[in-house]
PDB file of N, CA and C in Angstrom:
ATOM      1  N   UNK A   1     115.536 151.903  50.896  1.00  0.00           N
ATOM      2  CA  UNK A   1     116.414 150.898  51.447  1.00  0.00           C
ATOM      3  C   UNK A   1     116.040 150.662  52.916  1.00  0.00           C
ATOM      4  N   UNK A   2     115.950 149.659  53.040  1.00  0.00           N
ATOM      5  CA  UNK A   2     115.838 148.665  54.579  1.00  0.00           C
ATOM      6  C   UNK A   2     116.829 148.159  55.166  1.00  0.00           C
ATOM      7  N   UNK A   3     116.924 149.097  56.557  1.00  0.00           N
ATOM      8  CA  UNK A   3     118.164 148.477  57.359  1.00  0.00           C
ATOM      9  C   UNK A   3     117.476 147.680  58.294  1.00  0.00           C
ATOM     10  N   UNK A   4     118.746 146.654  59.235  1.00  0.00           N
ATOM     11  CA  UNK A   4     117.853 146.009  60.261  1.00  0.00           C
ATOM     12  C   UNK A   4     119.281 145.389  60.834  1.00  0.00           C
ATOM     13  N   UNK A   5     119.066 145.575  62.516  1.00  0.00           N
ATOM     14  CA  UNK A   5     120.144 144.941  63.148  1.00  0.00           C
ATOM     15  C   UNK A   5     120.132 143.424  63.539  1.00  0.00           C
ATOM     16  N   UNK A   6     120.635 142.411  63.361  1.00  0.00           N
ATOM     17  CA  UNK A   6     120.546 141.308  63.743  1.00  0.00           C
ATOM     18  C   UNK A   6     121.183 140.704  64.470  1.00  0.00           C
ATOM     19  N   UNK A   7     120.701 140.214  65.692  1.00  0.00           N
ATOM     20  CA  UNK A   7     121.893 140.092  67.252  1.00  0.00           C
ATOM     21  C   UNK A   7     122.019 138.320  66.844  1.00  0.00           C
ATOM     22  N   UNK A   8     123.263 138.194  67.095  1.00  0.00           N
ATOM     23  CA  UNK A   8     123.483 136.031  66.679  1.00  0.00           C
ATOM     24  C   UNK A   8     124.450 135.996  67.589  1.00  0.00           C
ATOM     25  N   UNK A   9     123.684 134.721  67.945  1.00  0.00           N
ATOM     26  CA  UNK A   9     124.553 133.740  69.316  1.00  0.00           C
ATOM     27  C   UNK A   9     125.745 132.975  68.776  1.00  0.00           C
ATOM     28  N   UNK A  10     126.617 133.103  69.202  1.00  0.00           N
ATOM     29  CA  UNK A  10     127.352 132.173  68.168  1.00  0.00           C
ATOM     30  C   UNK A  10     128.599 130.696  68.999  1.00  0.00           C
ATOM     31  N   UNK A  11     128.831 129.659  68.567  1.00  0.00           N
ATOM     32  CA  UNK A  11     129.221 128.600  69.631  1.00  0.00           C
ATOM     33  C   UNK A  11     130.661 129.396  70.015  1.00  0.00           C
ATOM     34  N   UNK A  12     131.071 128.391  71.290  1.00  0.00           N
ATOM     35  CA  UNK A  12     131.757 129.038  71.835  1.00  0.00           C
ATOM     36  C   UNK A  12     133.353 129.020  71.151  1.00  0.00           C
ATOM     37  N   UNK A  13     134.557 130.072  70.962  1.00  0.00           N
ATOM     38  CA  UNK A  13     135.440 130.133  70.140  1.00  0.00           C
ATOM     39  C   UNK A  13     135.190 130.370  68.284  1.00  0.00           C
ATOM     40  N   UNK A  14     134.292 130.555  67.864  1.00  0.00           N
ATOM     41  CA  UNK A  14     133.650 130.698  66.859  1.00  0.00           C
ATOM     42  C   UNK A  14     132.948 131.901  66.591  1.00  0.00           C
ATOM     43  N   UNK A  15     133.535 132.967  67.075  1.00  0.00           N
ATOM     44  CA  UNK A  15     132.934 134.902  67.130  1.00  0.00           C
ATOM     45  C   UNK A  15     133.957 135.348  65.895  1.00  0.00           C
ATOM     46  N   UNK A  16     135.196 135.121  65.713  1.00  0.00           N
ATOM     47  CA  UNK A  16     135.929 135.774  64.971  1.00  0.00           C
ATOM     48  C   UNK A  16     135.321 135.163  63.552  1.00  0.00           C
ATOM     49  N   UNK A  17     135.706 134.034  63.494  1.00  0.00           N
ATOM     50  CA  UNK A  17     135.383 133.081  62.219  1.00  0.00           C
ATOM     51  C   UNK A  17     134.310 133.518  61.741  1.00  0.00           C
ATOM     52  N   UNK A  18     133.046 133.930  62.469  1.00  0.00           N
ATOM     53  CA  UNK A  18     131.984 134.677  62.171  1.00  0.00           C
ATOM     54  C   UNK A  18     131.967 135.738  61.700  1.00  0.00           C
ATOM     55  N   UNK A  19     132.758 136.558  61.955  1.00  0.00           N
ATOM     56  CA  UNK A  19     132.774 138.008  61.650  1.00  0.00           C
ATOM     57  C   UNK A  19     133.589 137.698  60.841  1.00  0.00           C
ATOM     58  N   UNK A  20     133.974 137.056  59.998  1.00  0.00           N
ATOM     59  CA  UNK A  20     134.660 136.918  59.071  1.00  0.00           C
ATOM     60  C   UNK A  20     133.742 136.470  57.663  1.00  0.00           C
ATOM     61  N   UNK A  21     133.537 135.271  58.344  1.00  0.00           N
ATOM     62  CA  UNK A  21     132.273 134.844  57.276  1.00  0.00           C
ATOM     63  C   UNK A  21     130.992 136.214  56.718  1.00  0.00           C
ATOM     64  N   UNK A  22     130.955 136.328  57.555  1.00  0.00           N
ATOM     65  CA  UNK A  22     129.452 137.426  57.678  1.00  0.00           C
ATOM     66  C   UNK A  22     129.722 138.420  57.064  1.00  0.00           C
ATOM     67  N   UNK A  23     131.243 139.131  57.033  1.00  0.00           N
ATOM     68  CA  UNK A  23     131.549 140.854  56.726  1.00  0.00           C
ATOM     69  C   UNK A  23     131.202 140.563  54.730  1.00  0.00           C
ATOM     70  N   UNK A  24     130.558 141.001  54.720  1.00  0.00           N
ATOM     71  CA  UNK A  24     129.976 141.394  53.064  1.00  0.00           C
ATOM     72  C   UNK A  24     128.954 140.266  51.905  1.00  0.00           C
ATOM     73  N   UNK A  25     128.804 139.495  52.985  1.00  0.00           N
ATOM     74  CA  UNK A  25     127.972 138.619  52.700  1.00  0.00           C
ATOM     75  C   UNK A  25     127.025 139.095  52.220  1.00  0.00           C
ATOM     76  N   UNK A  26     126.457 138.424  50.726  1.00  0.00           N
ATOM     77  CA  UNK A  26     125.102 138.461  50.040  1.00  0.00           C
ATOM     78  C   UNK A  26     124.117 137.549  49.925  1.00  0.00           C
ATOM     79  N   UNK A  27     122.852 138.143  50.510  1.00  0.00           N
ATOM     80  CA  UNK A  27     121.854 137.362  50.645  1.00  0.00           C
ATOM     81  C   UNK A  27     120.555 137.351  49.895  1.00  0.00           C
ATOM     82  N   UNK A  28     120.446 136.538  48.966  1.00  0.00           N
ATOM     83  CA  UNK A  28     119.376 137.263  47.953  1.00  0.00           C
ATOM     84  C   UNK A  28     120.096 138.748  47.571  1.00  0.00           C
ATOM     85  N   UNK A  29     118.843 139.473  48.102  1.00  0.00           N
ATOM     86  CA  UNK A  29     118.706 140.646  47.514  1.00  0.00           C
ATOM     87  C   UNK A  29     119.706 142.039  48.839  1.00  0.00           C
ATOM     88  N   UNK A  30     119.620 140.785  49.787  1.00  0.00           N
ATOM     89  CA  UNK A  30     120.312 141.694  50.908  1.00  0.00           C
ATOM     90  C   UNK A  30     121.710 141.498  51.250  1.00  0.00           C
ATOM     91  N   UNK A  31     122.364 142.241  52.123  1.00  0.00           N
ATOM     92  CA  UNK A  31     123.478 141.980  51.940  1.00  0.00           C
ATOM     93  C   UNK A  31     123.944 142.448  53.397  1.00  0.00           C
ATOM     94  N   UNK A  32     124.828 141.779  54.167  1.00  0.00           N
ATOM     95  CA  UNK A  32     125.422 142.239  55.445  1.00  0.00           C
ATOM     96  C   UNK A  32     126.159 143.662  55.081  1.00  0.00           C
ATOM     97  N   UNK A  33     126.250 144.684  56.084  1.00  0.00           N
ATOM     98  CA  UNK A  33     127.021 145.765  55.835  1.00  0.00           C
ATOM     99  C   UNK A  33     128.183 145.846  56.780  1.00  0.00           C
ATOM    100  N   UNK A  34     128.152 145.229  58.059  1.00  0.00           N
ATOM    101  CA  UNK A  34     128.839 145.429  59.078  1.00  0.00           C
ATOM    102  C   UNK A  34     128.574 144.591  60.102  1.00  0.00           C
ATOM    103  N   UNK A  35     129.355 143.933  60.721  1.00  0.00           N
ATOM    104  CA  UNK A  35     129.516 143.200  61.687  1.00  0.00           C
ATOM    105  C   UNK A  35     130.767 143.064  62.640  1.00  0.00           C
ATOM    106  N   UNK A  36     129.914 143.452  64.130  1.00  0.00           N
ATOM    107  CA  UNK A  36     130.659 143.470  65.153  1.00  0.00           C
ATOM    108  C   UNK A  36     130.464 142.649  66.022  1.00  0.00           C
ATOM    109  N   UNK A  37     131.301 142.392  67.059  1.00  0.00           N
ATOM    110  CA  UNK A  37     131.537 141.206  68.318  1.00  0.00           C
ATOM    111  C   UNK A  37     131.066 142.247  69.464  1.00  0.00           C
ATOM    112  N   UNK A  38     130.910 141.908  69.998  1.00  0.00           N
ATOM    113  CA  UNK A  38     130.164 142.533  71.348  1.00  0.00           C
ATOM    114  C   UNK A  38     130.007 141.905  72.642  1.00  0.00           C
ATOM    115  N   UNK A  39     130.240 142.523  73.777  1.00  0.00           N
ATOM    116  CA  UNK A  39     129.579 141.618  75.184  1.00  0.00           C
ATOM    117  C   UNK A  39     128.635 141.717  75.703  1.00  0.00           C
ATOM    118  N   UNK A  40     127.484 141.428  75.143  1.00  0.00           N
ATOM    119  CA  UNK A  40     126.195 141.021  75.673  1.00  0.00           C
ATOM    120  C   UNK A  40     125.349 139.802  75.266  1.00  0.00           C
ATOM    121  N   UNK A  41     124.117 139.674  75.791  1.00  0.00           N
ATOM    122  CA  UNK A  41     123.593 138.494  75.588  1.00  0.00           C
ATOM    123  C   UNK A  41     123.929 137.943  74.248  1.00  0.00           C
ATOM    124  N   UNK A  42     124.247 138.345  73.262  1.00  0.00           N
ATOM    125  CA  UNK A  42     124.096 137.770  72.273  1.00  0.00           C
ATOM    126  C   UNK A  42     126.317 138.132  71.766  1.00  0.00           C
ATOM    127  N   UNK A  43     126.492 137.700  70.634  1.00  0.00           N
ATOM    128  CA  UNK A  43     128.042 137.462  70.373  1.00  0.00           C
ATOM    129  C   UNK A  43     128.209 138.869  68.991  1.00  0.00           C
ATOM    130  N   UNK A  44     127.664 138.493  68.684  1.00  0.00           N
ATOM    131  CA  UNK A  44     127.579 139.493  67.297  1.00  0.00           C
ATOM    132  C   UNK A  44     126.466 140.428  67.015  1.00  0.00           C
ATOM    133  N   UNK A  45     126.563 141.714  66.391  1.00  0.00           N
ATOM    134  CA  UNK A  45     125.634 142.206  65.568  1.00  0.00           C
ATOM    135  C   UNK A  45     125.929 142.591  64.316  1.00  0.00           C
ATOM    136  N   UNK A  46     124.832 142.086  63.395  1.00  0.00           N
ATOM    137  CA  UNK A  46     125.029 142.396  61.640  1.00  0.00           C
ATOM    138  C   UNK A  46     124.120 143.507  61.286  1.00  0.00           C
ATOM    139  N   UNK A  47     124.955 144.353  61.028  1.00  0.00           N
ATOM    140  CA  UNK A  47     123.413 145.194  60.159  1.00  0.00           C
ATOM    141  C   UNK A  47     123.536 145.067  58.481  1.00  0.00           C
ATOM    142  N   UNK A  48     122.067 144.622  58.252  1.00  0.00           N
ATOM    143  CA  UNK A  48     121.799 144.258  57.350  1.00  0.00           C
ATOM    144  C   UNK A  48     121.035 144.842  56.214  1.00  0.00           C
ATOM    145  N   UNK A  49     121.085 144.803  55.093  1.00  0.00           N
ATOM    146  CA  UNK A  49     120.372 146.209  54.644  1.00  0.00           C
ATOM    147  C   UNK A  49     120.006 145.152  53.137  1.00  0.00           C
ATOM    148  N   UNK A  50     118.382 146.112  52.902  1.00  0.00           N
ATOM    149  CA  UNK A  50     117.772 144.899  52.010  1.00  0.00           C
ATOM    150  C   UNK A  50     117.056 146.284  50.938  1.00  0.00           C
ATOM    151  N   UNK A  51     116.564 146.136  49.883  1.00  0.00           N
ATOM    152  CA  UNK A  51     115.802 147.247  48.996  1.00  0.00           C
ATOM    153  C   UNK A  51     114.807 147.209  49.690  1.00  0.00           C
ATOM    154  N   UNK A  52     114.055 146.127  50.252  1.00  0.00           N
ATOM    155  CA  UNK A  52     112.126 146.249  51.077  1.00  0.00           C
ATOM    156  C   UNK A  52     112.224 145.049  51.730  1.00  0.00           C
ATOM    157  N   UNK A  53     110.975 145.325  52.653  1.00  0.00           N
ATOM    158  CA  UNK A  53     111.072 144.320  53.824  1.00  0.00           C
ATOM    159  C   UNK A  53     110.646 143.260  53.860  1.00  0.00           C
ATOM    160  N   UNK A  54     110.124 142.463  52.155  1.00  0.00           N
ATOM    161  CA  UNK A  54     109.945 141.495  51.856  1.00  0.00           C
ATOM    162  C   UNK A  54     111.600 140.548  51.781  1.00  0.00           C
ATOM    163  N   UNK A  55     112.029 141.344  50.866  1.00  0.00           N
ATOM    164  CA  UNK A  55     113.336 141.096  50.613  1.00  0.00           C
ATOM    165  C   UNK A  55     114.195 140.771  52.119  1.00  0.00           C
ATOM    166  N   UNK A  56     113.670 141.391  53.059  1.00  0.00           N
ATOM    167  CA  UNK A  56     114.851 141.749  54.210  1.00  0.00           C
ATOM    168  C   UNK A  56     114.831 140.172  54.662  1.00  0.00           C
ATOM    169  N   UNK A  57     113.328 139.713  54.592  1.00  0.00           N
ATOM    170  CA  UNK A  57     112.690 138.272  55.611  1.00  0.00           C
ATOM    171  C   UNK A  57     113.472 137.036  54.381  1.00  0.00           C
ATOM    172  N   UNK A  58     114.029 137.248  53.604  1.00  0.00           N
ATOM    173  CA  UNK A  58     114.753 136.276  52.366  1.00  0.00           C
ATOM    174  C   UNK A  58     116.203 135.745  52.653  1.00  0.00           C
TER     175      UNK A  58
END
């Protein structure tokens, strides 16, 4: 299994709605595990977890 953190900018007032959308989301073969709001350059991080790292780029 393939994890991977993914930092997203997100518009402004639109962080919660995100972390909403995002928490268990399936993607292909991958699937969000967790997503948090944060204060740094970026608004969110997802970690994302895929079977291989073909799959992860899907």
């Amino acid at each position: 299994m393939i994890q991977a953190f993914v930092f997203i900018e997100a518009e402004p007032g639109r962080v919660q709605e995100l972390v909403d959308e995002l928490a268990g989301m399936k993607l292909a073969a991958s699937g969000s595990k967790q997503v948090h709001a944060v204060t740094a350059r970026c608004d969110l991080i997802a970690l994302i977890e895929s079977p291989d790292l073909p799959s992860l780029g899907d």
